[in-house]
PDB file of N, CA and C in Angstrom:
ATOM      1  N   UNK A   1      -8.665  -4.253  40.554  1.00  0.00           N
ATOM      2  CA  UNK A   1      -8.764  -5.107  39.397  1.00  0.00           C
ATOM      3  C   UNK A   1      -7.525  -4.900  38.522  1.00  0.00           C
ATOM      4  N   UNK A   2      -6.915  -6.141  37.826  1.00  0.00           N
ATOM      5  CA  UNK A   2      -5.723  -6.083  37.242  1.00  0.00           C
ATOM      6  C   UNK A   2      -5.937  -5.663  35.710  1.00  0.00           C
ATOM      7  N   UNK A   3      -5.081  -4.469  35.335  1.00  0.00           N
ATOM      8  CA  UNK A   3      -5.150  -4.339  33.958  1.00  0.00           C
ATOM      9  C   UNK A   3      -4.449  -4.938  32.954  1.00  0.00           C
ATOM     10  N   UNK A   4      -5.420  -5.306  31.924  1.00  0.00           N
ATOM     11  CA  UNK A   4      -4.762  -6.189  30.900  1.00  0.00           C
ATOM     12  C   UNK A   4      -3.900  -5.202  30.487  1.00  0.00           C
ATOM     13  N   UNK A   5      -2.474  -5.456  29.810  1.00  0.00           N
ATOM     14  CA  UNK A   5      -1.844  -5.123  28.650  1.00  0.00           C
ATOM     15  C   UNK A   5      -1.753  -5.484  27.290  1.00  0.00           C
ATOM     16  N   UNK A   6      -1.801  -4.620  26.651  1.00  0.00           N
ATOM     17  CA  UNK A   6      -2.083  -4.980  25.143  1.00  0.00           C
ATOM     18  C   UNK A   6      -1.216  -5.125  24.442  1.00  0.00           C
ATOM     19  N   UNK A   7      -0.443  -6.881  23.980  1.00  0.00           N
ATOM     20  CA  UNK A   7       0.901  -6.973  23.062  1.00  0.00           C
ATOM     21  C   UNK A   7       1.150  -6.326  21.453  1.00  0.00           C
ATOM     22  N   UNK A   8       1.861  -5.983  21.058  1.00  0.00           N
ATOM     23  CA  UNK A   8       2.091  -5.465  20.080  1.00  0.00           C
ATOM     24  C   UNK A   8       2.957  -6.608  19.612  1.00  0.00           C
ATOM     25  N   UNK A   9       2.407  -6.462  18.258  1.00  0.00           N
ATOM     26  CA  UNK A   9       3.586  -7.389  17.150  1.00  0.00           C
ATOM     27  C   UNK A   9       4.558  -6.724  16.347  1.00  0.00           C
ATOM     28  N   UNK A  10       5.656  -7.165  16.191  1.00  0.00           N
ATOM     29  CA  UNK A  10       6.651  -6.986  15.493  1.00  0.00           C
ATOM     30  C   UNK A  10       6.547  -6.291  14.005  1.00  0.00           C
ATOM     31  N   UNK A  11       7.058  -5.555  13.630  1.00  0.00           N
ATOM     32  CA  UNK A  11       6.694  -4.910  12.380  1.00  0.00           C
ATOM     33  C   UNK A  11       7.958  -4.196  11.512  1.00  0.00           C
ATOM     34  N   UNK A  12       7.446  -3.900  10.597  1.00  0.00           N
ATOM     35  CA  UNK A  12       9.325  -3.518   9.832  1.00  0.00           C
ATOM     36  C   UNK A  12       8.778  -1.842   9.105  1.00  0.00           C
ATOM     37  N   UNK A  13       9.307  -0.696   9.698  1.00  0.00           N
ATOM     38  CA  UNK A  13       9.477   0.357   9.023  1.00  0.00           C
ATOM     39  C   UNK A  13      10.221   0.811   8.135  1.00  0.00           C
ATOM     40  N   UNK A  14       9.567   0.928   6.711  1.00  0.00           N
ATOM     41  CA  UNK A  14      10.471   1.305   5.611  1.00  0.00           C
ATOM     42  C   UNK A  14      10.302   2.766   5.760  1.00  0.00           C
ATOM     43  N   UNK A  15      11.556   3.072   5.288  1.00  0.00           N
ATOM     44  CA  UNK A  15      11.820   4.567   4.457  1.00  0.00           C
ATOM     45  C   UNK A  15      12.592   4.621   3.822  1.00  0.00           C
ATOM     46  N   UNK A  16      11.939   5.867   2.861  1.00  0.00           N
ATOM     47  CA  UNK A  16      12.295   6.681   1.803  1.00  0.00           C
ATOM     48  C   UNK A  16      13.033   7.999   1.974  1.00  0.00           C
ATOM     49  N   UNK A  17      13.898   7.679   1.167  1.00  0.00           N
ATOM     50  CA  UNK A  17      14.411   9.733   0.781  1.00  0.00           C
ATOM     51  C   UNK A  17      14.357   9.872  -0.658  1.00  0.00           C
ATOM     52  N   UNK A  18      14.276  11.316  -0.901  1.00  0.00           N
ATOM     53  CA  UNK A  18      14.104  11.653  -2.420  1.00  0.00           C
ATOM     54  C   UNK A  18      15.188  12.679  -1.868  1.00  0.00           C
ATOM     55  N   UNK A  19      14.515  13.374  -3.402  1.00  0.00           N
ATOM     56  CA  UNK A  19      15.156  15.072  -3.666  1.00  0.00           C
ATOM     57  C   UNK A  19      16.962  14.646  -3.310  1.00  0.00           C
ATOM     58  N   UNK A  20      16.647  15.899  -2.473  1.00  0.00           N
ATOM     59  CA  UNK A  20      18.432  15.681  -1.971  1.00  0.00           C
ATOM     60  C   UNK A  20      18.366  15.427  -1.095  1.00  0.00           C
ATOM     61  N   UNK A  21      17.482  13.889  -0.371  1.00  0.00           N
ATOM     62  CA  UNK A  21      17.456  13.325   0.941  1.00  0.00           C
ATOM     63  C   UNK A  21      16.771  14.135   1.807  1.00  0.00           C
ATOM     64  N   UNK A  22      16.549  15.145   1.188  1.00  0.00           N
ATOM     65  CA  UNK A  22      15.871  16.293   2.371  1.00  0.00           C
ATOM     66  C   UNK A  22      14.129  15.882   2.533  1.00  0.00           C
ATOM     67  N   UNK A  23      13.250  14.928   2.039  1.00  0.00           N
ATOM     68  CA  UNK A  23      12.124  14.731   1.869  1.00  0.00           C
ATOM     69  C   UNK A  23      12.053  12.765   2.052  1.00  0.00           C
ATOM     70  N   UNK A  24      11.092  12.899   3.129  1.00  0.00           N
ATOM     71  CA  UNK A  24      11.222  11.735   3.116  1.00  0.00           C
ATOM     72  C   UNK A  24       9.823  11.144   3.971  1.00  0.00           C
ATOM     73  N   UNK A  25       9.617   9.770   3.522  1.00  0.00           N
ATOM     74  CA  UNK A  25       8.142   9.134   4.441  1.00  0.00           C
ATOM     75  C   UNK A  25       8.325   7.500   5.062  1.00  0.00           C
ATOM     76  N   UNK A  26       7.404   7.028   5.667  1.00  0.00           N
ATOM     77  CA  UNK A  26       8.071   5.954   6.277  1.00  0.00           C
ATOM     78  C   UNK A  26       6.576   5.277   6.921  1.00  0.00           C
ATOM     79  N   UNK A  27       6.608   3.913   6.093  1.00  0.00           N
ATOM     80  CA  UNK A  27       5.413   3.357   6.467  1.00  0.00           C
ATOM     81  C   UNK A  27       5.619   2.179   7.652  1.00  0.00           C
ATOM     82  N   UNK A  28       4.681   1.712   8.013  1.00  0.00           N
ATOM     83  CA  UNK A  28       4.796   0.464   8.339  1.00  0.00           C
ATOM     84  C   UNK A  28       4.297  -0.860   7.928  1.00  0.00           C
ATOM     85  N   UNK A  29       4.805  -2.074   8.045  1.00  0.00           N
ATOM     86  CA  UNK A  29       4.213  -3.017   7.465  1.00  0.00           C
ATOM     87  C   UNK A  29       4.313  -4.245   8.312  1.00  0.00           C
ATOM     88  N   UNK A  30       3.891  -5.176   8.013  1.00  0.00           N
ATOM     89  CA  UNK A  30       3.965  -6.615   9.158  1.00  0.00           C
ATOM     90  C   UNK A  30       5.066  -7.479   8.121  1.00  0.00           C
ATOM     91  N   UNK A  31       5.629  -8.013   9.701  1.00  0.00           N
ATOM     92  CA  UNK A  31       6.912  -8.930   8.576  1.00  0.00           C
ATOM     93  C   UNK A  31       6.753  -9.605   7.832  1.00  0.00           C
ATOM     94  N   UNK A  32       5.471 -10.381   7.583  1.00  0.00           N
ATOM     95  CA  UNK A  32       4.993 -10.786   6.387  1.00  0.00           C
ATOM     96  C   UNK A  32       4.753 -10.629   5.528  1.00  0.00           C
ATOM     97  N   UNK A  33       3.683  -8.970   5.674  1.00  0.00           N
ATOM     98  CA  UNK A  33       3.704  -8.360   4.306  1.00  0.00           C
ATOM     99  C   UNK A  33       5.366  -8.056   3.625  1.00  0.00           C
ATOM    100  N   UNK A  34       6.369  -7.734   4.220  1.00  0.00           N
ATOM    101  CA  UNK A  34       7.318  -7.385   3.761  1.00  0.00           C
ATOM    102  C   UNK A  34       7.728  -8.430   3.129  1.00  0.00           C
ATOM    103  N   UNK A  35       7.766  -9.794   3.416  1.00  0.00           N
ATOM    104  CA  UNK A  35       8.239 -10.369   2.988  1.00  0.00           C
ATOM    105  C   UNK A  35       7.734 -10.650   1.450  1.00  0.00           C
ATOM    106  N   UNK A  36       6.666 -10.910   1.590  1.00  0.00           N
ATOM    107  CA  UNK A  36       5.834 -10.714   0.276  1.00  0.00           C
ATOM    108  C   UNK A  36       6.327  -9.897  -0.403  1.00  0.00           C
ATOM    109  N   UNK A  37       6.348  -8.356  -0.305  1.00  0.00           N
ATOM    110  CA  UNK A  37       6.355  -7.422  -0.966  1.00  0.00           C
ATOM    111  C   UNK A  37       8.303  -7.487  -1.485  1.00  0.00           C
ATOM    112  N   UNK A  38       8.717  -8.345  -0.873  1.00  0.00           N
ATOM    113  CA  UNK A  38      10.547  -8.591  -1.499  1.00  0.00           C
ATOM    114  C   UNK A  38      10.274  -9.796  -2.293  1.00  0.00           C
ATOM    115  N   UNK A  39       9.399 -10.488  -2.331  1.00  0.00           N
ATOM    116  CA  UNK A  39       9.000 -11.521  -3.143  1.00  0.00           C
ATOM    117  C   UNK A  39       8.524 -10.704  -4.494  1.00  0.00           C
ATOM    118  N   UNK A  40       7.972  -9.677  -4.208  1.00  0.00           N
ATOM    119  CA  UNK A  40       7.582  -9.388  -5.731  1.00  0.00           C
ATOM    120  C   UNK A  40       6.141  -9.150  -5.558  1.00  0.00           C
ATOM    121  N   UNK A  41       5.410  -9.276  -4.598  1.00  0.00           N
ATOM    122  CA  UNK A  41       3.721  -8.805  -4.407  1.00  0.00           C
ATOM    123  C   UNK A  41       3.425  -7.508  -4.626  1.00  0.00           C
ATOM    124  N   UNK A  42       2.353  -7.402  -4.809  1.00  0.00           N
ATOM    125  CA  UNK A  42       1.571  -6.118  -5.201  1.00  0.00           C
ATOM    126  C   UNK A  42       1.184  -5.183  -4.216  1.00  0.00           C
ATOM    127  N   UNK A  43       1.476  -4.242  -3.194  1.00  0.00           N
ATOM    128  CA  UNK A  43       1.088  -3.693  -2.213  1.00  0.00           C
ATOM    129  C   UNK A  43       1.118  -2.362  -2.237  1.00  0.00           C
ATOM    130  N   UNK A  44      -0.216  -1.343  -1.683  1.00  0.00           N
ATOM    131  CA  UNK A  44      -0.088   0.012  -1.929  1.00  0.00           C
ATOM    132  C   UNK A  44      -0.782   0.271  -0.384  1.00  0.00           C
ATOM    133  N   UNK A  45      -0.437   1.473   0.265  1.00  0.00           N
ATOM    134  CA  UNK A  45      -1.089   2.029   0.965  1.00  0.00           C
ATOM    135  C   UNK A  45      -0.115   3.413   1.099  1.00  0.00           C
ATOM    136  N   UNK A  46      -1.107   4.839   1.846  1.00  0.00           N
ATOM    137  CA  UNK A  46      -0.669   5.783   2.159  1.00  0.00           C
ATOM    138  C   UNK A  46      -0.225   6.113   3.395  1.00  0.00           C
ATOM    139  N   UNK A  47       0.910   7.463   2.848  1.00  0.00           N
ATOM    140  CA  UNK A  47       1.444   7.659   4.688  1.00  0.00           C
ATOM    141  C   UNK A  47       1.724   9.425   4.278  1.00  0.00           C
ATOM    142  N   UNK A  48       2.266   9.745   5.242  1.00  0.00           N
ATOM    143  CA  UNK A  48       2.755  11.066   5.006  1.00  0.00           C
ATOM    144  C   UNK A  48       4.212  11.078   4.563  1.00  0.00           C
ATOM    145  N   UNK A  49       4.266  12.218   3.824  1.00  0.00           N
ATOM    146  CA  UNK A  49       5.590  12.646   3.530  1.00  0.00           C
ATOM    147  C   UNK A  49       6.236  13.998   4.174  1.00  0.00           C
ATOM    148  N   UNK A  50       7.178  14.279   4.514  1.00  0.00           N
ATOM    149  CA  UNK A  50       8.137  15.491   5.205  1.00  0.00           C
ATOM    150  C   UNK A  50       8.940  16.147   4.150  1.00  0.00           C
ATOM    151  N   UNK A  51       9.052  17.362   4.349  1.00  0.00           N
ATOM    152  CA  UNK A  51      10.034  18.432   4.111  1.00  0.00           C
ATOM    153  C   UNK A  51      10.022  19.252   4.280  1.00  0.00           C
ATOM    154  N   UNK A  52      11.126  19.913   4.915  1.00  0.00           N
ATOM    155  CA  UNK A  52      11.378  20.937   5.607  1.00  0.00           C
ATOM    156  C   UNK A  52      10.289  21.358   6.698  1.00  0.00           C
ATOM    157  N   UNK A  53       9.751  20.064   7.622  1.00  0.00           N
ATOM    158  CA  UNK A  53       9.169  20.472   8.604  1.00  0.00           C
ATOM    159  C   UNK A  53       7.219  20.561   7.847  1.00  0.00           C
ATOM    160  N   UNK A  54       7.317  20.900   6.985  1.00  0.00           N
ATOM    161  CA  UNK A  54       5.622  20.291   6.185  1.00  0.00           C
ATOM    162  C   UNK A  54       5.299  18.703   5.730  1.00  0.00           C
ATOM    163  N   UNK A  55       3.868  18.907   6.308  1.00  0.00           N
ATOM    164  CA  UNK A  55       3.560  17.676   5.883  1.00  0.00           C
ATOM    165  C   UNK A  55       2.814  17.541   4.762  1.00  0.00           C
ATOM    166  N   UNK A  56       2.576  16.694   3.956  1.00  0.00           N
ATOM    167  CA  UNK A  56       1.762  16.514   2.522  1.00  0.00           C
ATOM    168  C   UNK A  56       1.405  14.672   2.297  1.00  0.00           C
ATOM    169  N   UNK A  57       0.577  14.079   1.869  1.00  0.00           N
ATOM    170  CA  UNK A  57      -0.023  12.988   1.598  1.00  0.00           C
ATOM    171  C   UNK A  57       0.947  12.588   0.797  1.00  0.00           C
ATOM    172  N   UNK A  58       1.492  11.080   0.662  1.00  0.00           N
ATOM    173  CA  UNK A  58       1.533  10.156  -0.177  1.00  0.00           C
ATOM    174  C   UNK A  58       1.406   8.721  -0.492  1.00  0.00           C
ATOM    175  N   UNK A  59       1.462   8.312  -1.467  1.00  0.00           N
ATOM    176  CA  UNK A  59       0.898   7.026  -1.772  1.00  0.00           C
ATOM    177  C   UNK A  59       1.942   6.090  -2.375  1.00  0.00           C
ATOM    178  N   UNK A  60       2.032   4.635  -1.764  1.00  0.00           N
ATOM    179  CA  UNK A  60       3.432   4.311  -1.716  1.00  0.00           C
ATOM    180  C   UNK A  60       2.427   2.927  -2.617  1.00  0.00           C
ATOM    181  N   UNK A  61       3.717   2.420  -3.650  1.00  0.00           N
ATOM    182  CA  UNK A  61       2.816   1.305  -4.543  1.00  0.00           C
ATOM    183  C   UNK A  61       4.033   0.582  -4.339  1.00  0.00           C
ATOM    184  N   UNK A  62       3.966  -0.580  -3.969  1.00  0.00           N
ATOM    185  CA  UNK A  62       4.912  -1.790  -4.651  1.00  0.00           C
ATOM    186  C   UNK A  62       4.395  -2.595  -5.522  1.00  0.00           C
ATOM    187  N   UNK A  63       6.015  -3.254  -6.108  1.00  0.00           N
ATOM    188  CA  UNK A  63       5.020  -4.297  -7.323  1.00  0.00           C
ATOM    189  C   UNK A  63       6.706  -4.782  -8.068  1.00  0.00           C
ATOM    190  N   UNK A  64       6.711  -6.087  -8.316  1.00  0.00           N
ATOM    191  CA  UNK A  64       8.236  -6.668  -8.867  1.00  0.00           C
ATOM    192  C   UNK A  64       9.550  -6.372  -8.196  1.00  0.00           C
ATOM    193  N   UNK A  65       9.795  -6.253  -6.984  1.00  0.00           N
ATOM    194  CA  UNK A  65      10.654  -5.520  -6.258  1.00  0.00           C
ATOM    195  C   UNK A  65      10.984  -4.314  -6.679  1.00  0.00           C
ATOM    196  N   UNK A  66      10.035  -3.376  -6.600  1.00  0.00           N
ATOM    197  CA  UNK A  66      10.042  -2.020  -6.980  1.00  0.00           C
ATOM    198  C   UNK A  66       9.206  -0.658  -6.049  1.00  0.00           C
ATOM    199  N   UNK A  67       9.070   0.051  -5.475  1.00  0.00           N
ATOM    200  CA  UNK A  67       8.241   1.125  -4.890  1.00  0.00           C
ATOM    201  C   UNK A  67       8.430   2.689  -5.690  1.00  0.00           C
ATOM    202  N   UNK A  68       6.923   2.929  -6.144  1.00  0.00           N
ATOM    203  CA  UNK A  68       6.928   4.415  -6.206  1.00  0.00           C
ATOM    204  C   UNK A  68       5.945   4.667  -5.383  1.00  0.00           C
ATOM    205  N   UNK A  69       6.263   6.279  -4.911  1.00  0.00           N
ATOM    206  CA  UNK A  69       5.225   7.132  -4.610  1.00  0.00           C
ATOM    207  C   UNK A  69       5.119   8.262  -4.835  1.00  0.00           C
ATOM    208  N   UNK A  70       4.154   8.324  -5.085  1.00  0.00           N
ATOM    209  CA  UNK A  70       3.525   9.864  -5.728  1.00  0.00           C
ATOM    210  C   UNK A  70       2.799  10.622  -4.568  1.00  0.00           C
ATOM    211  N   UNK A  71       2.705  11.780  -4.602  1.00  0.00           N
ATOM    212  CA  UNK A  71       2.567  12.704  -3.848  1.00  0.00           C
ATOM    213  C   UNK A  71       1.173  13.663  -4.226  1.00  0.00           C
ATOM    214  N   UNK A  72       1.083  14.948  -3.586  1.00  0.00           N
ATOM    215  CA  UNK A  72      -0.224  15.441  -3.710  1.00  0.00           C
ATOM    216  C   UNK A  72      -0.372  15.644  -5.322  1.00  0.00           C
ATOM    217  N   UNK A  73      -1.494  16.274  -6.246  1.00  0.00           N
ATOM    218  CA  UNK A  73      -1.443  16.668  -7.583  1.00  0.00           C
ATOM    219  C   UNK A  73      -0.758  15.963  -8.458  1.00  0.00           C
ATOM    220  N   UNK A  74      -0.380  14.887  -8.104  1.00  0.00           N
ATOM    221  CA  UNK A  74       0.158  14.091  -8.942  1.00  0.00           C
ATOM    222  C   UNK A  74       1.534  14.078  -9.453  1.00  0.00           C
ATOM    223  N   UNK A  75       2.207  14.630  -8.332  1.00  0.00           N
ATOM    224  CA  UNK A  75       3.613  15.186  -7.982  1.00  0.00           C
ATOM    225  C   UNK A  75       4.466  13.441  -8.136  1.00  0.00           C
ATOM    226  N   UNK A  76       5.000  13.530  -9.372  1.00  0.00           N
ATOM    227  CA  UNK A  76       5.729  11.516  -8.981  1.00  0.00           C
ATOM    228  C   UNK A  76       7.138  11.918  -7.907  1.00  0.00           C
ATOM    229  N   UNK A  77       6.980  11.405  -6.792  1.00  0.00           N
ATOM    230  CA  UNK A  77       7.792  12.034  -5.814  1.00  0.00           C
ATOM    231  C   UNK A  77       9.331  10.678  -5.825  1.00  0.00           C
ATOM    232  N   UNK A  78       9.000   9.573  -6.489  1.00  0.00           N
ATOM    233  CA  UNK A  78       9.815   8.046  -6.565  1.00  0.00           C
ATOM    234  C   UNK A  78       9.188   7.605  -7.529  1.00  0.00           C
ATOM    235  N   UNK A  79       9.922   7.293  -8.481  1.00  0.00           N
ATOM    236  CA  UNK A  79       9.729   6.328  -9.240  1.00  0.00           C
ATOM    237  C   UNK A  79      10.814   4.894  -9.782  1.00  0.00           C
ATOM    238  N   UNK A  80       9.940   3.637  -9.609  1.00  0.00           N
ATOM    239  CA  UNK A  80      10.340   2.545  -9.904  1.00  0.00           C
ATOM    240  C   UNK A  80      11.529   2.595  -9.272  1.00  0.00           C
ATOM    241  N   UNK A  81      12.098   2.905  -7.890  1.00  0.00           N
ATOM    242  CA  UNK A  81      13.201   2.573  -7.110  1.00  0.00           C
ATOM    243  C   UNK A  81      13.335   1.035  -6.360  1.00  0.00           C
ATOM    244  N   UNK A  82      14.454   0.161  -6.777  1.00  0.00           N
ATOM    245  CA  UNK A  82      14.332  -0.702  -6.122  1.00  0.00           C
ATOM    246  C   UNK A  82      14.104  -1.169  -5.016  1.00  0.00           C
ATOM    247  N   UNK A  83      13.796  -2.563  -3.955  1.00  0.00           N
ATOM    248  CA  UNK A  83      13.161  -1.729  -2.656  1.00  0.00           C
ATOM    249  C   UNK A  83      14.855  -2.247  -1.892  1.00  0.00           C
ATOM    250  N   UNK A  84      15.739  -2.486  -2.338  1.00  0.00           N
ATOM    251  CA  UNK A  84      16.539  -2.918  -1.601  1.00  0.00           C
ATOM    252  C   UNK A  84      17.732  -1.336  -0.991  1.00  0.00           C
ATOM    253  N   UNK A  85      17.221  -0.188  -1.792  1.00  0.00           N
ATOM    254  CA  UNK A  85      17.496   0.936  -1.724  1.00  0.00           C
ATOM    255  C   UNK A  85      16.753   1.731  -0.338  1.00  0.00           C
ATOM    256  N   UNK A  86      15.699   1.013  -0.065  1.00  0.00           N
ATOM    257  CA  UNK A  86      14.959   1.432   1.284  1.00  0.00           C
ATOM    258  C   UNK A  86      15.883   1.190   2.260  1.00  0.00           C
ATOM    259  N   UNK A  87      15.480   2.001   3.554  1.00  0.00           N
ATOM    260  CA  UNK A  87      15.647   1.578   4.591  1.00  0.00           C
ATOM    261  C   UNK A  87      14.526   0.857   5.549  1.00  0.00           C
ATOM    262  N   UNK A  88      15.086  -0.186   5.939  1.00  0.00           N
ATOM    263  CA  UNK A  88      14.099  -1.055   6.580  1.00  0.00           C
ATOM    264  C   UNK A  88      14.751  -1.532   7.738  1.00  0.00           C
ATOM    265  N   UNK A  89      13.482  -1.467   8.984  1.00  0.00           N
ATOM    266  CA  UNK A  89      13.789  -1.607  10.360  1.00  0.00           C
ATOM    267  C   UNK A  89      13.027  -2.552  10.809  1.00  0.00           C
ATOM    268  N   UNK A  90      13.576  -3.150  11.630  1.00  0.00           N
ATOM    269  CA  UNK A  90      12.670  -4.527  12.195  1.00  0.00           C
ATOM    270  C   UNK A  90      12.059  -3.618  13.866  1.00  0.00           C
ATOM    271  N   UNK A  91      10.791  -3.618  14.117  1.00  0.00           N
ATOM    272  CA  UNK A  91      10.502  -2.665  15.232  1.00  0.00           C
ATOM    273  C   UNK A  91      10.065  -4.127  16.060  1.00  0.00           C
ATOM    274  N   UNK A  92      10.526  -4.281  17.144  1.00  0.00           N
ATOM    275  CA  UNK A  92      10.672  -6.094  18.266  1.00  0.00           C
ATOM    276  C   UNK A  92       9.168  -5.712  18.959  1.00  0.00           C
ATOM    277  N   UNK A  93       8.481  -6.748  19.069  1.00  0.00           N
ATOM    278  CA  UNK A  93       7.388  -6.888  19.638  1.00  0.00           C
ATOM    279  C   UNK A  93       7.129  -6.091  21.137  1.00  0.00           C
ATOM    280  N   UNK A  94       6.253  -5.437  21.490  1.00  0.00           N
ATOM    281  CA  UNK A  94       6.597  -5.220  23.266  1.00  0.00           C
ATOM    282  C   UNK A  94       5.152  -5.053  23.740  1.00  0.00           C
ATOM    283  N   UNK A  95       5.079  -4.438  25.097  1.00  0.00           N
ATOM    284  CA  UNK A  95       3.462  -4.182  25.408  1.00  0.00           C
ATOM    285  C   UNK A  95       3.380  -2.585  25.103  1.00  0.00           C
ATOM    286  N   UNK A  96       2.016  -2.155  24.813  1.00  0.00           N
ATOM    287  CA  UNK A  96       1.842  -1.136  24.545  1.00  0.00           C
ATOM    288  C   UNK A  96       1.311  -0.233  25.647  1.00  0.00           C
ATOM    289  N   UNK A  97       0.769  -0.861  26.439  1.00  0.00           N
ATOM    290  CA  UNK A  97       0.232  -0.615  27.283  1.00  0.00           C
ATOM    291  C   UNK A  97      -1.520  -0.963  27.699  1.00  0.00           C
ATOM    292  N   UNK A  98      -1.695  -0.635  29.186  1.00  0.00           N
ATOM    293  CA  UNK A  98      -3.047  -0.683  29.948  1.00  0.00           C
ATOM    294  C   UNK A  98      -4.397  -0.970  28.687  1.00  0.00           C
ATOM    295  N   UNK A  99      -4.958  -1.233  28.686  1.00  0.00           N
ATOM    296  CA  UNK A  99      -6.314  -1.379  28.039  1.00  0.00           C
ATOM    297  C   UNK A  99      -8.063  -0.772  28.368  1.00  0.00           C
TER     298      UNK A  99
END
């Protein structure tokens, strides 16, 4: 019996650096939401953050072409950085595999 493969859609990974670049997190989003969110939309969700090899929670907010995120205890890890300061990757559609 033939196995389906399961397509994946296209998606754009942002990241962040703080500190002295040494700390950094990286979400994903659908090219739409992005687009929105360079329009000026309201969008929050969490991802992890890195440094020096530890991991710790954070919470990434957009809103007016702007992103902060804050970190565990209420650590403001970014604030009000423009998003054109991100790095953003276009990740191309492919199969993911067997099902």
């Amino acid at each position: 019996m033939a196995q389906k493969t399961e397509k994946r859609r296209a998606h754009i990974e942002i990241t962040a650096y703080w500190g002295n670049d040494d700390t950094e997190s990286t979400i994903k989003v659908s090219r739409r939401q992005w687009k929105e969110i360079q329009e000026g939309a309201e969008y929050a969700t969490t991802a992890w953050g890195w440094y020096e090899g530890s991991r710790f929670s954070v919470a990434w907010s957009f809103a007016g072409g702007e992103v902060s995120i804050d970190g565990d205890d209420g650590m403001q890890c970014v604030v009000d950085l423009p998003i054109c300061e991100l790095i953003a990757q276009t990740s191309p559609p492919g199969e993911v595999g067997p099902r």
